[in-house]
Protein backbone atom coordinates (compact mmCIF):
# COMPACT_ATOMS: atom_id res chain seq x y z
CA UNK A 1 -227.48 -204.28 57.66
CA UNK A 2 -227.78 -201.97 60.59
CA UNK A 3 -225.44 -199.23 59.44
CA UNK A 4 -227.22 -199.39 55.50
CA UNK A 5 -230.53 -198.72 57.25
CA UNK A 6 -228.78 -195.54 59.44
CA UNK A 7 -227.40 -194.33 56.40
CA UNK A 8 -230.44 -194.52 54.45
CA UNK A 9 -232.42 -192.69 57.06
CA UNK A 10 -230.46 -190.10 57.27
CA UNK A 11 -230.34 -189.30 53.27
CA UNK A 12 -233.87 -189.84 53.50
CA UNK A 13 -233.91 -187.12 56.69
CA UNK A 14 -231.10 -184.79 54.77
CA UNK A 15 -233.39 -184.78 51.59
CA UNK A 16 -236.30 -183.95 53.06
CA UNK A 17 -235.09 -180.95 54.95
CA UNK A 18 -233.17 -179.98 51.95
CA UNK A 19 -236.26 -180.43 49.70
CA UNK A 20 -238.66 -178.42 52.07
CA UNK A 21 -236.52 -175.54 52.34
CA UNK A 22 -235.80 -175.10 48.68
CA UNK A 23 -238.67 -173.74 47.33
CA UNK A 24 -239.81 -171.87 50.59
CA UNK A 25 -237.84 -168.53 48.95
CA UNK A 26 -241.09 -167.56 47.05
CA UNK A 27 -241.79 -164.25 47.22
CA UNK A 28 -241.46 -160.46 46.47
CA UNK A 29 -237.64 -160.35 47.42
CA UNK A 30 -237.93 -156.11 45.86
CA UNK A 31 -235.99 -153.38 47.88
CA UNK A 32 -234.18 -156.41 50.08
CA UNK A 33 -230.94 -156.11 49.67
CA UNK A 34 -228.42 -159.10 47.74
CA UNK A 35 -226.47 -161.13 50.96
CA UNK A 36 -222.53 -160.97 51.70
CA UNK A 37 -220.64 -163.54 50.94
CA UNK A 38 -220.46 -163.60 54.65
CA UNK A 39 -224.03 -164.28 55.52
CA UNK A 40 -224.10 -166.54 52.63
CA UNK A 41 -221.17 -168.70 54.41
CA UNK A 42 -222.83 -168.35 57.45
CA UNK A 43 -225.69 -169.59 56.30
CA UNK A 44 -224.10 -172.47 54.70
CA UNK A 45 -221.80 -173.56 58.11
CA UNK A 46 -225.12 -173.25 60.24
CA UNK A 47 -226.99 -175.57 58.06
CA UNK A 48 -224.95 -178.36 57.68
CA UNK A 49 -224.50 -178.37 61.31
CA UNK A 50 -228.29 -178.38 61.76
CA UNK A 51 -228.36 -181.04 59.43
CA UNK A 52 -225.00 -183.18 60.97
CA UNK A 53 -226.50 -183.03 64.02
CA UNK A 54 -230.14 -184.29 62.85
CA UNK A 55 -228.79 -186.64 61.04
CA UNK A 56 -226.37 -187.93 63.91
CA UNK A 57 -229.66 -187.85 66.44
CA UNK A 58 -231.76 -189.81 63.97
CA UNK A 59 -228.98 -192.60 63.45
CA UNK A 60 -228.20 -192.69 66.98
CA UNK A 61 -232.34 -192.92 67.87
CA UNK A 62 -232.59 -195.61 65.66
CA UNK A 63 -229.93 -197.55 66.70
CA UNK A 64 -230.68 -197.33 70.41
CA UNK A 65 -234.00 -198.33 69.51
CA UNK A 66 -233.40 -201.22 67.61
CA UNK A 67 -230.27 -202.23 69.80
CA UNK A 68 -232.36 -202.39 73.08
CA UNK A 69 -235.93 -203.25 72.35
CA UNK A 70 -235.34 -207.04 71.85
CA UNK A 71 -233.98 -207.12 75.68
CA UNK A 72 -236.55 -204.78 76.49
CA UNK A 73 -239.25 -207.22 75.38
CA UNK A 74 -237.95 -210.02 77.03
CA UNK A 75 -237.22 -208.35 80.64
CA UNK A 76 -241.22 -207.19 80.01
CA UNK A 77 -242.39 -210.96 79.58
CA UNK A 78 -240.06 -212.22 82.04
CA UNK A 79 -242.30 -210.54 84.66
CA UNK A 80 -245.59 -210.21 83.51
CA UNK A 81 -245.24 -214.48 82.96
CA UNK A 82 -246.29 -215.76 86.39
């Protein structure tokens, strides 16, 4: 159950920083010159990285949280129960 909820997170995360960037290119794109194939690959390798490694730090922020805040309840009530 645990690793379905990671993985849907992260889609979820991947789709919305895939979705917000899509239509940002709006614009008078006149007089710019077209990109290389080698700033388009660029482009490409840096953004899946940015979104590996988002994706990665949301699953892994998740699961820490949901791994350690039963036992972080319980060590709270254990000494506030006098």
């Amino acid at each position: 159950m645990l690793k379905k909820a990671g993985f849907v997170s992260a889609v979820a995360a991947g789709l919305m920083m895939v979705g917000g960037t899509a239509f940002a290119a709006t614009g008078d794109t006149t007089g710019t010159p077209d990109p290389t194939f080698g700033d388009a690959y660029a482009t490409f390798i840096e953004g899946g990285g940015a979104l590996g490694y988002g994706a990665a730090s949301l699953v892994a922020g998740a699961y820490t949280g949901v791994a350690t805040t039963p036992a972080l309840i319980l060590h709270s009530l254990e000494h506030h129960h006098h």
